[in-house]
N, C-alpha and C. Protein backbone atom coordinates (compact mmCIF):
# COMPACT_ATOMS: atom_id res chain seq x y z
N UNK A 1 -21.92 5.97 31.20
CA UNK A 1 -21.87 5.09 30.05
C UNK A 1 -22.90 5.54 29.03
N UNK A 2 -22.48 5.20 27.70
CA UNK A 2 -23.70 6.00 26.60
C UNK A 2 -24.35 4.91 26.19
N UNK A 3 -25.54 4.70 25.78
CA UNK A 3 -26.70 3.55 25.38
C UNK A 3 -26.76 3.83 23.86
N UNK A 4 -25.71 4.59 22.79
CA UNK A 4 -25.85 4.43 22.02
C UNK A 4 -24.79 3.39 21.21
N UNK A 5 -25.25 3.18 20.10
CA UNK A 5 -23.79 1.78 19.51
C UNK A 5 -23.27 2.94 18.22
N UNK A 6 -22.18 1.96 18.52
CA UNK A 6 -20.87 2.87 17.66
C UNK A 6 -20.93 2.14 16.40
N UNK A 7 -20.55 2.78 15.47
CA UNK A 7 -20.44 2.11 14.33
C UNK A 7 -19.25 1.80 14.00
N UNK A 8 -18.83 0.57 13.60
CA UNK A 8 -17.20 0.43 12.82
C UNK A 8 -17.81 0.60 11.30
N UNK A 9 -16.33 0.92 10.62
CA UNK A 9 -16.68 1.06 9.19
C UNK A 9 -15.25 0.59 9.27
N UNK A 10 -15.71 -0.65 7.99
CA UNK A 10 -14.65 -1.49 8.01
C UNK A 10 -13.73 -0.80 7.06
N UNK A 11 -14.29 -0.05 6.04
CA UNK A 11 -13.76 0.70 4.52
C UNK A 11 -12.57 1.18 5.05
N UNK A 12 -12.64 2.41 5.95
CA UNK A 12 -11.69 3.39 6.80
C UNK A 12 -10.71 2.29 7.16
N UNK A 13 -11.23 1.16 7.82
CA UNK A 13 -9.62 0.30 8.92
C UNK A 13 -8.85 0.17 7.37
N UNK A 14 -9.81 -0.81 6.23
CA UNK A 14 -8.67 -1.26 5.23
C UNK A 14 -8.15 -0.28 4.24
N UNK A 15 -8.60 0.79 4.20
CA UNK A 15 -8.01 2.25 3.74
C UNK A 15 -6.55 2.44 4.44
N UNK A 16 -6.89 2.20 5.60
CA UNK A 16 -5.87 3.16 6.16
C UNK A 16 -4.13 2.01 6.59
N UNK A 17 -4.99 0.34 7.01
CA UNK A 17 -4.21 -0.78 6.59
C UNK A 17 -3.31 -0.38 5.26
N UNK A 18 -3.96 -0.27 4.25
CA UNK A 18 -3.59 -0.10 2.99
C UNK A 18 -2.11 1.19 2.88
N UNK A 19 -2.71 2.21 3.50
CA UNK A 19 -2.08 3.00 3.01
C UNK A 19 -0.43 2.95 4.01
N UNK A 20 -0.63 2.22 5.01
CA UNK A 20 0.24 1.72 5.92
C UNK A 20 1.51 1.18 5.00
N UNK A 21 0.72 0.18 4.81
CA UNK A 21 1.38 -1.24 3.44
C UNK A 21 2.40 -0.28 2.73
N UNK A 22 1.49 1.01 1.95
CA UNK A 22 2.55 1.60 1.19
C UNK A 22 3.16 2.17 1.78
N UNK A 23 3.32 2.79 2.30
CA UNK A 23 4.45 3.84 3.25
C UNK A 23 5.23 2.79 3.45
N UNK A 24 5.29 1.41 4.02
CA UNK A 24 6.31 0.87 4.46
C UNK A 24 7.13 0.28 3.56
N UNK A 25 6.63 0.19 2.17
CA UNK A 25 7.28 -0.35 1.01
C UNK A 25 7.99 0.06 0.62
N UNK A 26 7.31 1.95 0.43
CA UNK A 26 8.17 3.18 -0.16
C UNK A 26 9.31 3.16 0.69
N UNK A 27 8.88 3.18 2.09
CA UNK A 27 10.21 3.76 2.93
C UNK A 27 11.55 2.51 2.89
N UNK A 28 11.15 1.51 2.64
CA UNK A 28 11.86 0.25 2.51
C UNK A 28 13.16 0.36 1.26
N UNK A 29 12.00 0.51 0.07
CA UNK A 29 12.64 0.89 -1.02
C UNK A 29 13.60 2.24 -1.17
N UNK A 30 12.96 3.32 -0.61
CA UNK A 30 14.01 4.49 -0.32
C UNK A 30 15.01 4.25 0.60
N UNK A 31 15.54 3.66 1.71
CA UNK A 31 16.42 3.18 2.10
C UNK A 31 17.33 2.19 1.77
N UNK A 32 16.63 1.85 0.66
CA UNK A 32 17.82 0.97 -0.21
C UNK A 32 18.72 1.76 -1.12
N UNK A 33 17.93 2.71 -1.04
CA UNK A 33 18.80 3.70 -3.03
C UNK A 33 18.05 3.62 -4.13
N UNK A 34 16.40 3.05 -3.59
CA UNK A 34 15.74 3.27 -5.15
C UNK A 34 14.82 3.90 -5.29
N UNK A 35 14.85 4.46 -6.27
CA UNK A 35 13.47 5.44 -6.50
C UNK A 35 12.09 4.82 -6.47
N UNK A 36 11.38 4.82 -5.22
CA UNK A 36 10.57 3.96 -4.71
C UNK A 36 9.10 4.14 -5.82
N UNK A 37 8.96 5.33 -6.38
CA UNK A 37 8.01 5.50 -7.39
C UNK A 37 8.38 5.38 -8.40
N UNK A 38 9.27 5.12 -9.26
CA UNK A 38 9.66 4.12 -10.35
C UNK A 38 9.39 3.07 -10.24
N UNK A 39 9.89 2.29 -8.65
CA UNK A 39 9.15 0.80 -8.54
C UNK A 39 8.28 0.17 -8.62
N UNK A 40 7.17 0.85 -7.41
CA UNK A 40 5.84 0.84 -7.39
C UNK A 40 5.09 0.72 -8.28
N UNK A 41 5.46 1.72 -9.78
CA UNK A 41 4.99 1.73 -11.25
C UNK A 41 5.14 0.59 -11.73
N UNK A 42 6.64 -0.11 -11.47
CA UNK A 42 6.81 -0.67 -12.19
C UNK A 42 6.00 -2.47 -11.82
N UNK A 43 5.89 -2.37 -10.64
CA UNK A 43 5.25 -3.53 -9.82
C UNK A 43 4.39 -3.40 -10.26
N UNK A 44 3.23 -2.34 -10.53
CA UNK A 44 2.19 -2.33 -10.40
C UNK A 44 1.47 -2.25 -11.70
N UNK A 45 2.60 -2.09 -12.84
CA UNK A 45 2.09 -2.20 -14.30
C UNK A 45 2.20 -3.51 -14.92
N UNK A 46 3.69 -4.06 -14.17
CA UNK A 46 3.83 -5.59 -14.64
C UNK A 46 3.69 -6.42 -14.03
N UNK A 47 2.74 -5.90 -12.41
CA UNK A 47 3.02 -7.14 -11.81
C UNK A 47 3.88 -8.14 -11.44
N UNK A 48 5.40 -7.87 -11.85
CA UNK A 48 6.86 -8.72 -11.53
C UNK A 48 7.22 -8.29 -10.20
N UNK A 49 6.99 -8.84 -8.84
CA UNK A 49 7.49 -8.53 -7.99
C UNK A 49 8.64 -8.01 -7.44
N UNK A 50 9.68 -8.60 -8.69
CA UNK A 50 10.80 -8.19 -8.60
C UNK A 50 11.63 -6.87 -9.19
N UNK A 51 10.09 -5.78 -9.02
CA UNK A 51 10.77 -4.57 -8.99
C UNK A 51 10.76 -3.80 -7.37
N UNK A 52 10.32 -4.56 -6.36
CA UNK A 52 10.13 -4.17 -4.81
C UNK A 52 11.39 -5.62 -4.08
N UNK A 53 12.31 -4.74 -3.71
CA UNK A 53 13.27 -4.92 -2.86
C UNK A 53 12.53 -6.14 -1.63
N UNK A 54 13.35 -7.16 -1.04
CA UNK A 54 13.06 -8.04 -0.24
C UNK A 54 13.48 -7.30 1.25
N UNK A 55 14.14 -6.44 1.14
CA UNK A 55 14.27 -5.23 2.56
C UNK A 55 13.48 -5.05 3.15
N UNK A 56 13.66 -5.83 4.90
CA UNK A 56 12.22 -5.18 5.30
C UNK A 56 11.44 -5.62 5.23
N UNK A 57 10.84 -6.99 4.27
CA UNK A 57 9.72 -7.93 3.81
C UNK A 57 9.13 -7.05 2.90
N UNK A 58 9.68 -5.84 2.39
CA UNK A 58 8.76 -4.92 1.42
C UNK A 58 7.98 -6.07 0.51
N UNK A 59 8.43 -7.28 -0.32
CA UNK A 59 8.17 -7.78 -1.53
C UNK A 59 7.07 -8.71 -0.98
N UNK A 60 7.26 -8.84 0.04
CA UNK A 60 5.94 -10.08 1.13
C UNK A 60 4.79 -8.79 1.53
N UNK A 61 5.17 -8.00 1.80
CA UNK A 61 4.27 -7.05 2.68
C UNK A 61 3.13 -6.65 1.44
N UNK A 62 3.69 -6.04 0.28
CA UNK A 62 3.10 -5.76 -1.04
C UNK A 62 2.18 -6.92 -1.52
N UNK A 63 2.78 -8.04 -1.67
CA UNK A 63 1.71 -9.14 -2.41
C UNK A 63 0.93 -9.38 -1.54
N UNK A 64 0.48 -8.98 -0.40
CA UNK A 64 -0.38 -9.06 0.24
C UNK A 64 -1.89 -8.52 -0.28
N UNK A 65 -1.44 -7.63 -0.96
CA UNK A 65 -2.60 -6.92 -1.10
C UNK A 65 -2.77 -7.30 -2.67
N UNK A 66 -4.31 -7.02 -2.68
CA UNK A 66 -4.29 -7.22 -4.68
C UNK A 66 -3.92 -5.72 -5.35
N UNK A 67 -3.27 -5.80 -6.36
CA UNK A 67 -2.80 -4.39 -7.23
C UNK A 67 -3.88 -3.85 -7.52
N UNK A 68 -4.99 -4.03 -7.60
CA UNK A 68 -6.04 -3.06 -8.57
C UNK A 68 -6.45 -2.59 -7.18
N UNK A 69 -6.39 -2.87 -5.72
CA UNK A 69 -6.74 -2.05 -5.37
C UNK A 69 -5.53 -0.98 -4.94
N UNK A 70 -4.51 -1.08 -4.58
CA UNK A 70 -3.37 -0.48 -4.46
C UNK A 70 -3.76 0.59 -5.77
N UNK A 71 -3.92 0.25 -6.91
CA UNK A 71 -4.12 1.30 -7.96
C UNK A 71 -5.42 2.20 -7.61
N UNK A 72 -6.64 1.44 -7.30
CA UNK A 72 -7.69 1.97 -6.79
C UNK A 72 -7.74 3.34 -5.57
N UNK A 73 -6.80 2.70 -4.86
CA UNK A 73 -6.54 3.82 -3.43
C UNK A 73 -6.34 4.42 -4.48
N UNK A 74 -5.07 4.35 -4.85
CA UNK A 74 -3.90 5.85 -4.98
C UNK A 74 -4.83 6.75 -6.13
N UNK A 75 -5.18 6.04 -6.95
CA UNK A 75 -6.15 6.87 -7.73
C UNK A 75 -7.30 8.22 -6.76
N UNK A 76 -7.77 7.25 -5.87
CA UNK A 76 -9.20 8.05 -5.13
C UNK A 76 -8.51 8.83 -4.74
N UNK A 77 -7.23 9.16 -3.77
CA UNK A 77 -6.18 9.69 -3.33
C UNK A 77 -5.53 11.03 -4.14
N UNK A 78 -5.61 10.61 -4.92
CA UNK A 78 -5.40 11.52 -6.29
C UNK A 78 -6.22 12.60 -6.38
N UNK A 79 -7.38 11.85 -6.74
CA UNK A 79 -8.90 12.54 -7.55
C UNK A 79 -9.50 13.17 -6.04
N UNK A 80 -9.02 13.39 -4.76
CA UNK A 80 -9.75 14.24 -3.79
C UNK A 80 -9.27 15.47 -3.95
């Protein structure tokens, strides 16, 4: 057994929660027939939920999270 303590880092779990969220939205939305990054844009510029498909709970799964950080990831995501 080791006597040292582990660290959690909570950043990494909701990073990676996060990036979960999207994959399952995208893949939701691409199995419907829509161009899942047209959507996403479009959710995420107007905030109208009703550019993410109810398939899947995509449109429940999404408002889960707040948009600025959804914009926040994908940005950092970007900029590495």
């Amino acid at each position: 057994m080791d006597d040292k303590t582990c660290l959690f880092d909570i950043t990494l779990f909701k990073q990676a929660q996060l990036e979960y969220t999207i994959k399952q939205v995208y893949q939701a939305l691409l199995e419907r027939g829509y161009d899942p990054v047209n959507q996403l844009v479009g959710y995420l510029t107007s905030g109208d939920v009703g550019y993410i498909s109810n398939y899947k709970n995509a449109r429940q799964i999404i408002q889960e999270i707040d948009r600025e950080l959804i914009i926040a990831f994908l940005l950092e995501q970007y900029l590495k």
